[in-house]
N, C-alpha and C. Protein backbone atom coordinates (compact mmCIF):
# COMPACT_ATOMS: atom_id res chain seq x y z
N UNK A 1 3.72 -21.06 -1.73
CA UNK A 1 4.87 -21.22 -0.87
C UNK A 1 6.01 -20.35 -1.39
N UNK A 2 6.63 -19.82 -0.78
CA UNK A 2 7.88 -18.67 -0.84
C UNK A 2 9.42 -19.99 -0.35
N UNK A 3 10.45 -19.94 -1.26
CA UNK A 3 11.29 -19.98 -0.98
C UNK A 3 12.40 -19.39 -1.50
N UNK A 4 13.40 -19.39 -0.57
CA UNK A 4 14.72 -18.67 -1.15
C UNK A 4 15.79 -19.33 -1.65
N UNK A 5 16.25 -18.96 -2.52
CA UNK A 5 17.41 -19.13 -3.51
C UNK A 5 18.72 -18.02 -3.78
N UNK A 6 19.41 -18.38 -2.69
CA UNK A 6 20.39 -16.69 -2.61
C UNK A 6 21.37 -17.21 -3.83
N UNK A 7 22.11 -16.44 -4.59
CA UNK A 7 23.32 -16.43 -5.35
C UNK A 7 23.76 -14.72 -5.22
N UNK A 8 25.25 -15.15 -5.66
CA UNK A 8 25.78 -13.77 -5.88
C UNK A 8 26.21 -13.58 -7.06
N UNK A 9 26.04 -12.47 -7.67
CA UNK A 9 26.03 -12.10 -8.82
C UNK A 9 27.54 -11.18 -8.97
N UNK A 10 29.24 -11.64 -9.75
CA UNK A 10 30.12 -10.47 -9.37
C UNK A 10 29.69 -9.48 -10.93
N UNK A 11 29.93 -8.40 -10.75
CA UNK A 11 29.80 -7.46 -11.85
C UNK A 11 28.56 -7.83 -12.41
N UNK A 12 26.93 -7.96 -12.12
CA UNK A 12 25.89 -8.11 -12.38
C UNK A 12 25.74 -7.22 -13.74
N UNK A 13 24.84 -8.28 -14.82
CA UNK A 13 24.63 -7.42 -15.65
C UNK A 13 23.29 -8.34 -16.32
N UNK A 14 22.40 -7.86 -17.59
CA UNK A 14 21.61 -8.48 -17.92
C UNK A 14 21.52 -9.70 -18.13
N UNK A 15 22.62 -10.01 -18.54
CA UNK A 15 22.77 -11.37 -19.55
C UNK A 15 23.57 -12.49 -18.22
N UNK A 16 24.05 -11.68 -17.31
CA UNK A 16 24.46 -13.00 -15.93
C UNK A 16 23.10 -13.06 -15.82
N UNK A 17 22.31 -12.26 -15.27
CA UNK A 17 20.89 -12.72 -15.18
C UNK A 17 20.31 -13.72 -15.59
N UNK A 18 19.71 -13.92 -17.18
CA UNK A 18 19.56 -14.28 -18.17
C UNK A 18 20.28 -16.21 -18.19
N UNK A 19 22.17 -15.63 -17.68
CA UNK A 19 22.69 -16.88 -17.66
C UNK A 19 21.97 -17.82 -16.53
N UNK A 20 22.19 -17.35 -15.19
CA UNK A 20 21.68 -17.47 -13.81
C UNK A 20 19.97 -18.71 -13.66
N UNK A 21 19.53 -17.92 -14.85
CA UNK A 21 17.77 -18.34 -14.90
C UNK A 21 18.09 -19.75 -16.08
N UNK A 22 19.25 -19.64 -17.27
CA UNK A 22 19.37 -20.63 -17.93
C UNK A 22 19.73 -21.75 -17.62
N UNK A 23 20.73 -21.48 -16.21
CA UNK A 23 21.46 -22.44 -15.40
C UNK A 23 20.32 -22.94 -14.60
N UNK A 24 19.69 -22.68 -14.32
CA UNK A 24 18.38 -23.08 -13.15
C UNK A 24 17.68 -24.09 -14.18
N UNK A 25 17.43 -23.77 -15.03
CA UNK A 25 16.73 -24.60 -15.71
C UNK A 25 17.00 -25.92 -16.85
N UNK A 26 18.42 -25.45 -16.61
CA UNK A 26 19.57 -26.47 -17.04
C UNK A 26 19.50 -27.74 -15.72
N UNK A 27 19.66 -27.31 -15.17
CA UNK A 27 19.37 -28.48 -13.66
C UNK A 27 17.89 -28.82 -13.22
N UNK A 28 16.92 -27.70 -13.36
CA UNK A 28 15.89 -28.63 -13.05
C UNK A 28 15.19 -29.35 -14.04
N UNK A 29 15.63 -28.73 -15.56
CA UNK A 29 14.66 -28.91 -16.52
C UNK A 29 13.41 -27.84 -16.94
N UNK A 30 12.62 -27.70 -18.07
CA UNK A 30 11.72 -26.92 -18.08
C UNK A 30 10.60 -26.66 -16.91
N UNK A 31 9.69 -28.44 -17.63
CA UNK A 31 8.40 -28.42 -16.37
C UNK A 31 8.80 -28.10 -14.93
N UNK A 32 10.04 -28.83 -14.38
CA UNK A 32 10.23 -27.89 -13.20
C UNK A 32 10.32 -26.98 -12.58
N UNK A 33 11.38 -26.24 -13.67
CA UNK A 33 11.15 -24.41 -13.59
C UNK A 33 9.95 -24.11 -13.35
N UNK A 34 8.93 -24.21 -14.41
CA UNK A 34 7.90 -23.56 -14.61
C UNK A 34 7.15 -23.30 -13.54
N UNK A 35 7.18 -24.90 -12.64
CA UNK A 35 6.41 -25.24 -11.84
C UNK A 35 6.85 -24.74 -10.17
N UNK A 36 8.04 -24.72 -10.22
CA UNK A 36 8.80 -24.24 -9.03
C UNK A 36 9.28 -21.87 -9.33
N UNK A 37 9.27 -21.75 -10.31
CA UNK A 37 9.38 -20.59 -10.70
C UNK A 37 8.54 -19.81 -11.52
N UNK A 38 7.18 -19.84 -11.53
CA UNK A 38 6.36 -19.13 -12.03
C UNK A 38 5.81 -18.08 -12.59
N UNK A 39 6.34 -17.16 -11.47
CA UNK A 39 6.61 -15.65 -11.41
C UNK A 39 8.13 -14.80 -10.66
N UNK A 40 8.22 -14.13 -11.05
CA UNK A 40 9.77 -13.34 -10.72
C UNK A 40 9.07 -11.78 -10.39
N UNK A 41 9.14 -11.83 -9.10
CA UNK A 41 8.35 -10.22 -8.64
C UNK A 41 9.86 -9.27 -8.37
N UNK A 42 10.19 -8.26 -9.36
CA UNK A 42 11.47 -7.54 -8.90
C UNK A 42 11.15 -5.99 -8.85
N UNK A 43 12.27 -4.91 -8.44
CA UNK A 43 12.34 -3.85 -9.21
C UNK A 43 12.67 -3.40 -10.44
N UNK A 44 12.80 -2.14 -10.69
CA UNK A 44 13.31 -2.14 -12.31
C UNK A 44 14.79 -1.98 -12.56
N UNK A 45 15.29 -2.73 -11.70
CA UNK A 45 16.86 -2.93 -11.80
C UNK A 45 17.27 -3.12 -13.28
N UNK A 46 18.30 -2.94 -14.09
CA UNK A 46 18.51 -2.31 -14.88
C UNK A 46 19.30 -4.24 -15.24
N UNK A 47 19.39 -4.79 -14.64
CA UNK A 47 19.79 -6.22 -14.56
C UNK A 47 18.50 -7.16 -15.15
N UNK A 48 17.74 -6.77 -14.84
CA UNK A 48 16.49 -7.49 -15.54
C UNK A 48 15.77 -7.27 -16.52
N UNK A 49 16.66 -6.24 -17.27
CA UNK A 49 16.04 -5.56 -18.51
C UNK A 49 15.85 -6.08 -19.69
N UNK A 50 16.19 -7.69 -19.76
CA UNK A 50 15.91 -8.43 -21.06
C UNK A 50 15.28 -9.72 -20.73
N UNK A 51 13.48 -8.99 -20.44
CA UNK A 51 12.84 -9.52 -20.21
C UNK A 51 12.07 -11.12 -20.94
N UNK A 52 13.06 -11.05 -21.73
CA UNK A 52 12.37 -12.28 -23.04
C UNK A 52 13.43 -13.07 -22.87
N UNK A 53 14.32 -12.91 -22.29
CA UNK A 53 15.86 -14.08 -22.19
C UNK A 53 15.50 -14.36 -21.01
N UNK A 54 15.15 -13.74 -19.99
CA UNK A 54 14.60 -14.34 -18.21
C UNK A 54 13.26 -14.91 -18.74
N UNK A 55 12.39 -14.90 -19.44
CA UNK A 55 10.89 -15.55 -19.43
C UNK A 55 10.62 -16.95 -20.49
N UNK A 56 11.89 -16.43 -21.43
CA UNK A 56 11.47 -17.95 -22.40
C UNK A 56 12.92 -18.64 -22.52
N UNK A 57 12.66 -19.85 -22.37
CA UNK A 57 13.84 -20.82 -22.67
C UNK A 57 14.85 -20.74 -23.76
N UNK A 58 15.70 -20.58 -23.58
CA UNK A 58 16.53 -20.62 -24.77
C UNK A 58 16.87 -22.01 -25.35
N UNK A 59 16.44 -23.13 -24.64
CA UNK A 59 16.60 -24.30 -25.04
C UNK A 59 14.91 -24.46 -25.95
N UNK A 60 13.85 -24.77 -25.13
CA UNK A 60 12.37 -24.70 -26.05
C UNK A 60 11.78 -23.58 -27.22
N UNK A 61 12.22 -22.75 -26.05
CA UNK A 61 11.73 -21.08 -26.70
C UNK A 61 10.12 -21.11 -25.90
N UNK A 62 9.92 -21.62 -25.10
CA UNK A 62 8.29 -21.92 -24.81
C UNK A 62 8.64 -20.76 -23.41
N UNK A 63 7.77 -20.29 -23.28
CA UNK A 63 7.50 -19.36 -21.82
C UNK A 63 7.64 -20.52 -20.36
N UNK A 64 8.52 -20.00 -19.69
CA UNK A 64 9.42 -20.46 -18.43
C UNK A 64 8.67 -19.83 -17.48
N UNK A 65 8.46 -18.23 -17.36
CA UNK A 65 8.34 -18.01 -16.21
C UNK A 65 7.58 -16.28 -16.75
N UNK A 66 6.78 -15.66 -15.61
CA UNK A 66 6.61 -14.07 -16.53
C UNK A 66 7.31 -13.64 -15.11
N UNK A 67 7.53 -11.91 -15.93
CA UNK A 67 7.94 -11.10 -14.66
C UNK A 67 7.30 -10.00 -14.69
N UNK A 68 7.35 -9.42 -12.90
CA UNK A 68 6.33 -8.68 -13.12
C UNK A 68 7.34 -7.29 -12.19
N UNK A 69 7.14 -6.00 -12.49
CA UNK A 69 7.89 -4.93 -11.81
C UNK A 69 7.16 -4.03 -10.96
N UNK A 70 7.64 -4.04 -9.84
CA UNK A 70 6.96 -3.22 -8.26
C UNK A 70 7.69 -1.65 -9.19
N UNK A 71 6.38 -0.62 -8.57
CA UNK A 71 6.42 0.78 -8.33
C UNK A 71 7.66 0.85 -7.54
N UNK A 72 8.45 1.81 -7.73
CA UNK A 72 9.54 1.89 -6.42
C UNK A 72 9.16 2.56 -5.22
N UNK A 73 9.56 2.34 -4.22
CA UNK A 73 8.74 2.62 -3.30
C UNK A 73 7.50 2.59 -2.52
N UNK A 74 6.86 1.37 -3.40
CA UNK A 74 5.89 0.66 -3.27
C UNK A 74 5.92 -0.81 -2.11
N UNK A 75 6.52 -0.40 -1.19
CA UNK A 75 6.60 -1.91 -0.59
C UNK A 75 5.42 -3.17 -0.07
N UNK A 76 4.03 -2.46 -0.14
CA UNK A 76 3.60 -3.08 -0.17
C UNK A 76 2.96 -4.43 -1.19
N UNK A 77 3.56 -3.77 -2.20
CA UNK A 77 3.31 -4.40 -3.43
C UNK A 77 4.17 -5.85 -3.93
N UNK A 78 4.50 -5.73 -2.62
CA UNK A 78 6.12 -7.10 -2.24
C UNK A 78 6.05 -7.53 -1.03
N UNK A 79 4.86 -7.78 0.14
CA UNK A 79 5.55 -8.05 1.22
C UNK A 79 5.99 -8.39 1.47
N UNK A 80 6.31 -9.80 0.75
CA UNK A 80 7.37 -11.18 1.56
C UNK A 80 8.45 -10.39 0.69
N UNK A 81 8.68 -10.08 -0.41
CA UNK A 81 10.06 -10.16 -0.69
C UNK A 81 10.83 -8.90 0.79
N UNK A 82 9.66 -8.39 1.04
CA UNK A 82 10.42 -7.51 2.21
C UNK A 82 10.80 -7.81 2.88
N UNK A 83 9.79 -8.99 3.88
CA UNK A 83 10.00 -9.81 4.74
C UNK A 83 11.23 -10.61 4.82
N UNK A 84 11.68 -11.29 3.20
CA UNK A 84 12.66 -11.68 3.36
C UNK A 84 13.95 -10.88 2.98
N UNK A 85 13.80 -9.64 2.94
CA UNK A 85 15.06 -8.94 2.70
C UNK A 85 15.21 -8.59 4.15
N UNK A 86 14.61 -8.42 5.11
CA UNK A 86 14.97 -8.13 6.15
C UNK A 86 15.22 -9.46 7.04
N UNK A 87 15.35 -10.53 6.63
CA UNK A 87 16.33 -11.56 7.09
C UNK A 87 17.61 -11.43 6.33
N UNK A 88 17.74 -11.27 5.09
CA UNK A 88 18.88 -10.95 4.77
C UNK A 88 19.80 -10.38 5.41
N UNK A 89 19.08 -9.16 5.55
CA UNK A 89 19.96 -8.14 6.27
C UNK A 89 20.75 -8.40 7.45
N UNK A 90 20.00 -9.23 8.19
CA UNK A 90 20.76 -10.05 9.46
C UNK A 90 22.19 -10.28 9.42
N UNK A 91 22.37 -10.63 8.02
CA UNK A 91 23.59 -11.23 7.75
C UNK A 91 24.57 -10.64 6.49
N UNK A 92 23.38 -9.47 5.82
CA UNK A 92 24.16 -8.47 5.07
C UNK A 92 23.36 -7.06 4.70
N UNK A 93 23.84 -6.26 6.07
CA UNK A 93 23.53 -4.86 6.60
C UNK A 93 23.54 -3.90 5.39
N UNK A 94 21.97 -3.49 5.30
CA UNK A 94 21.80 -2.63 4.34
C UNK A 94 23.00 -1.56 4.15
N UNK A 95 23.55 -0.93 2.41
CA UNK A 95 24.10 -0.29 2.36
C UNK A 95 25.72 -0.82 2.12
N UNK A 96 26.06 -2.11 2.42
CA UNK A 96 27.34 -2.83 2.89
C UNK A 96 27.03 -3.13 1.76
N UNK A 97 28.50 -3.91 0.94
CA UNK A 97 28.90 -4.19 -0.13
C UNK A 97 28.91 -5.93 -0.12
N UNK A 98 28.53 -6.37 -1.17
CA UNK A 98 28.49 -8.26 -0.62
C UNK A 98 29.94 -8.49 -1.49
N UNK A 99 30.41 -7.43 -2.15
CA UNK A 99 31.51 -7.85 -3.41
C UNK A 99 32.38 -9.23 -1.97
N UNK A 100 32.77 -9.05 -1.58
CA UNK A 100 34.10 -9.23 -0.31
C UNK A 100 33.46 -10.94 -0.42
N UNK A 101 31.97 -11.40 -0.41
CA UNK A 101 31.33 -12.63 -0.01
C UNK A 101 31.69 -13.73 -1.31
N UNK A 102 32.22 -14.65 -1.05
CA UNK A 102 32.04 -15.98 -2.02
C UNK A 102 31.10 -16.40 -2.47
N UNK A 103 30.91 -17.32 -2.99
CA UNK A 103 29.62 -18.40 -3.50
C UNK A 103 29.07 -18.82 -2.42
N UNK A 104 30.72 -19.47 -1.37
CA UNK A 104 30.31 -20.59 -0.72
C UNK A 104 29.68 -19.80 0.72
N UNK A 105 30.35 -18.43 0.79
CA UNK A 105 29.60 -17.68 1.95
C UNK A 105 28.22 -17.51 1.90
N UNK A 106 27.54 -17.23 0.38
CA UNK A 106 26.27 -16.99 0.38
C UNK A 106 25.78 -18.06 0.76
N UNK A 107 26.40 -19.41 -0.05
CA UNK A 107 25.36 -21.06 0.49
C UNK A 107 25.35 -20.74 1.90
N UNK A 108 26.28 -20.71 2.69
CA UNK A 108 25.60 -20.78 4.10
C UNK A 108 24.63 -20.07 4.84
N UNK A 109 24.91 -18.70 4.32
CA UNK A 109 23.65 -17.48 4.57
C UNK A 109 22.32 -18.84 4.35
N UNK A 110 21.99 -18.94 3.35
CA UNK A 110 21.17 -19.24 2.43
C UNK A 110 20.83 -20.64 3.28
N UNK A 111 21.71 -21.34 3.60
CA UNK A 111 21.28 -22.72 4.51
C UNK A 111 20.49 -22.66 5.32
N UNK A 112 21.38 -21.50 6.43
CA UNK A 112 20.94 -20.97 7.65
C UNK A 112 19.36 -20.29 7.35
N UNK A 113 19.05 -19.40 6.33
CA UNK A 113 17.73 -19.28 6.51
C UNK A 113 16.53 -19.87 5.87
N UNK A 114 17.29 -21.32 5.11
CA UNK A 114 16.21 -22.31 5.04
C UNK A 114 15.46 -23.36 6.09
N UNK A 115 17.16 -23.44 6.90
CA UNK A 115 17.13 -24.16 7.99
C UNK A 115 16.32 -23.89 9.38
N UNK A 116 15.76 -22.32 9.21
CA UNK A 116 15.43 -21.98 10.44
C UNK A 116 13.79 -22.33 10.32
N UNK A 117 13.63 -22.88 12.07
CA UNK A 117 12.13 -22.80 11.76
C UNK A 117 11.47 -21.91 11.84
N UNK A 118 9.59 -22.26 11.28
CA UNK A 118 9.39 -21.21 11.12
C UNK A 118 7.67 -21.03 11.65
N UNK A 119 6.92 -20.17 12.77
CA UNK A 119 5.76 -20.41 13.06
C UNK A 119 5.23 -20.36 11.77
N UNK A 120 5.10 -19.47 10.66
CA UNK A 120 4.10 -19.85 9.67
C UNK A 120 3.94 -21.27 8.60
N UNK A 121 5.19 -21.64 9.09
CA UNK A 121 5.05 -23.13 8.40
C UNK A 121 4.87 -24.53 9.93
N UNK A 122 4.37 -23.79 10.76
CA UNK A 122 4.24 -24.43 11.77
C UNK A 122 4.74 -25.63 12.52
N UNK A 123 6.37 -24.61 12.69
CA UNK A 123 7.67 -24.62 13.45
C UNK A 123 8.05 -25.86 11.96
N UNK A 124 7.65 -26.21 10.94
CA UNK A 124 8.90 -26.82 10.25
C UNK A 124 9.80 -25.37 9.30
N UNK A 125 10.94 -26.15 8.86
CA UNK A 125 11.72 -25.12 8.19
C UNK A 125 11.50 -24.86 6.88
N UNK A 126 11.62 -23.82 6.16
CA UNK A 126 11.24 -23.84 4.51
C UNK A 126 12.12 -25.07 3.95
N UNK A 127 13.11 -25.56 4.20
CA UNK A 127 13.85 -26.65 3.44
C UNK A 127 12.58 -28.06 3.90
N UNK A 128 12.17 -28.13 5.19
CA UNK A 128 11.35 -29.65 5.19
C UNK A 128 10.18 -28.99 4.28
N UNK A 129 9.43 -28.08 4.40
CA UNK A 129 8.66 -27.52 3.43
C UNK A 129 8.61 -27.69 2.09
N UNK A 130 9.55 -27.69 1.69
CA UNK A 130 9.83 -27.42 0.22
C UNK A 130 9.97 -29.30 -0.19
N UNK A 131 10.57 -29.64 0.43
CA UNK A 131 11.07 -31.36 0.65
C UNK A 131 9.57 -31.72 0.37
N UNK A 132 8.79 -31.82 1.59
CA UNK A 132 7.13 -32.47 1.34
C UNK A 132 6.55 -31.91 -0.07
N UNK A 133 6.61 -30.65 -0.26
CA UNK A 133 5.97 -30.49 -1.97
C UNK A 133 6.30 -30.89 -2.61
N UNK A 134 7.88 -30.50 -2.74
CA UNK A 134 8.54 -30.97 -4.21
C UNK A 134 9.30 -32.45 -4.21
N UNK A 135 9.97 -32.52 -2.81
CA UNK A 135 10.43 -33.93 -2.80
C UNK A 135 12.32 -33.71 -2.86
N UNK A 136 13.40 -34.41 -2.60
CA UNK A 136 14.51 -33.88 -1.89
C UNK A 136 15.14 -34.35 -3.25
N UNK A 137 15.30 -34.92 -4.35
CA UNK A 137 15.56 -34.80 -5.14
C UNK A 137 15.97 -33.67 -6.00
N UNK A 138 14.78 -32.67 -6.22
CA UNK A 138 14.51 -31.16 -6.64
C UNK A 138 15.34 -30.33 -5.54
N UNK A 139 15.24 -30.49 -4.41
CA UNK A 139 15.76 -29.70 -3.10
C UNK A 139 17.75 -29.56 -3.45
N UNK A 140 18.00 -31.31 -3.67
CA UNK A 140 19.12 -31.31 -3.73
C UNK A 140 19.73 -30.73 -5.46
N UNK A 141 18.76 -30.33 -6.29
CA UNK A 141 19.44 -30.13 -7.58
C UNK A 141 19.75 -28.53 -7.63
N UNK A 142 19.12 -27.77 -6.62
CA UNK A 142 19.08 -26.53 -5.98
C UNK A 142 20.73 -26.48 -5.49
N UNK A 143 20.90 -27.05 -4.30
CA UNK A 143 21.91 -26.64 -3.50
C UNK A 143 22.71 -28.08 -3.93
C-alpha cells in the first residue's frame, strides 16, 4: 500500500531530513516506523545524503528503514512516486516555488489527496485504507 505524507521542508538540508524521519518515529515509535516505513525510494538529492541518520534510530541504533536511489531520469524505476507527483502538481505546478506555503497549507494539500477516492482502492480513499490496515489511532498520530 502507498501512502502519502506531505511536509515542507524551509531551507532543506541533511540533518532537517534526518530530524523529519526522527520526529516520525518519535510519534509512532520504532516497530511502527519500521512497519509503516520500510523503504524510502528517492533521488540523489543532496538532502538525503546521510544515509545512516535516515536508516537507523538514533534512539535504538537498530535499522528503521533502508533507502534506496533511482537513476535520474529513470522514471520508470518509481512509478507511483510519479504517479503521485503528478497529483501534487495539481496543487503545486512544476517549477513554482512552495517557499510562500505554510505547514498548515501543505496539511490541506495532503488531506485533500488522502481524502479523494480512489478506483484502485475500489472507490475507498487512501485515509479509509490506511485506517482498515493500520487502524485510526496510527492515522491520527500522522496528522
Amino acid at each position: 500500500m502507498q501512502f502519502t505524507l506531505l511536509n515542507i521542508i524551509k531551507n532543506p538540508n541533511s540533518s532537517k531530513v534526518v530530524e523529519f524521519f526522527d520526529d516520525l518515529e518519535e510519534k509512532l515509535g520504532i516497530d511502527t516506523f519500521k512497519v509503516l516505513i520500510p523503504v524510502i525510494l528517492t533521488d540523489r538529492d543532496p538532502n538525503f545524503s546521510d544515509i545512516d541518520g535516515i536508516c537507523y534510530s538514533k534512539k535504538t541504533g537498530e535499522e528503521r528503514c533502508k533507502i534506496f536511489f533511482c537513476d535520474p531520469y529513470v522514471s520508470n524505476q518509481k512509478p507511483n512516486v510519479e504517479n503521485m507527483n503528478k497529483q501534487i502538481r495539481l496543487f503545486f505546478p512544476k517549477g513554482k516555488s512552495v517557499d510562500k506555503y505554510s505547514k498548515n497549507d501543505i496539511k490541506t494539500v495532503n488531506k485533500a489527496i488522502i481524502n479523494k477516492p480512489l478506483r484502485s482502492l475500489d472507490g475507498n480513499t487512501p485515509r479509509e485504507a490506511f485506517i482498515k490496515i493500520f487502524d485510526e489511532d496510527i492515522f491520527n498520530k500522522l496528522f
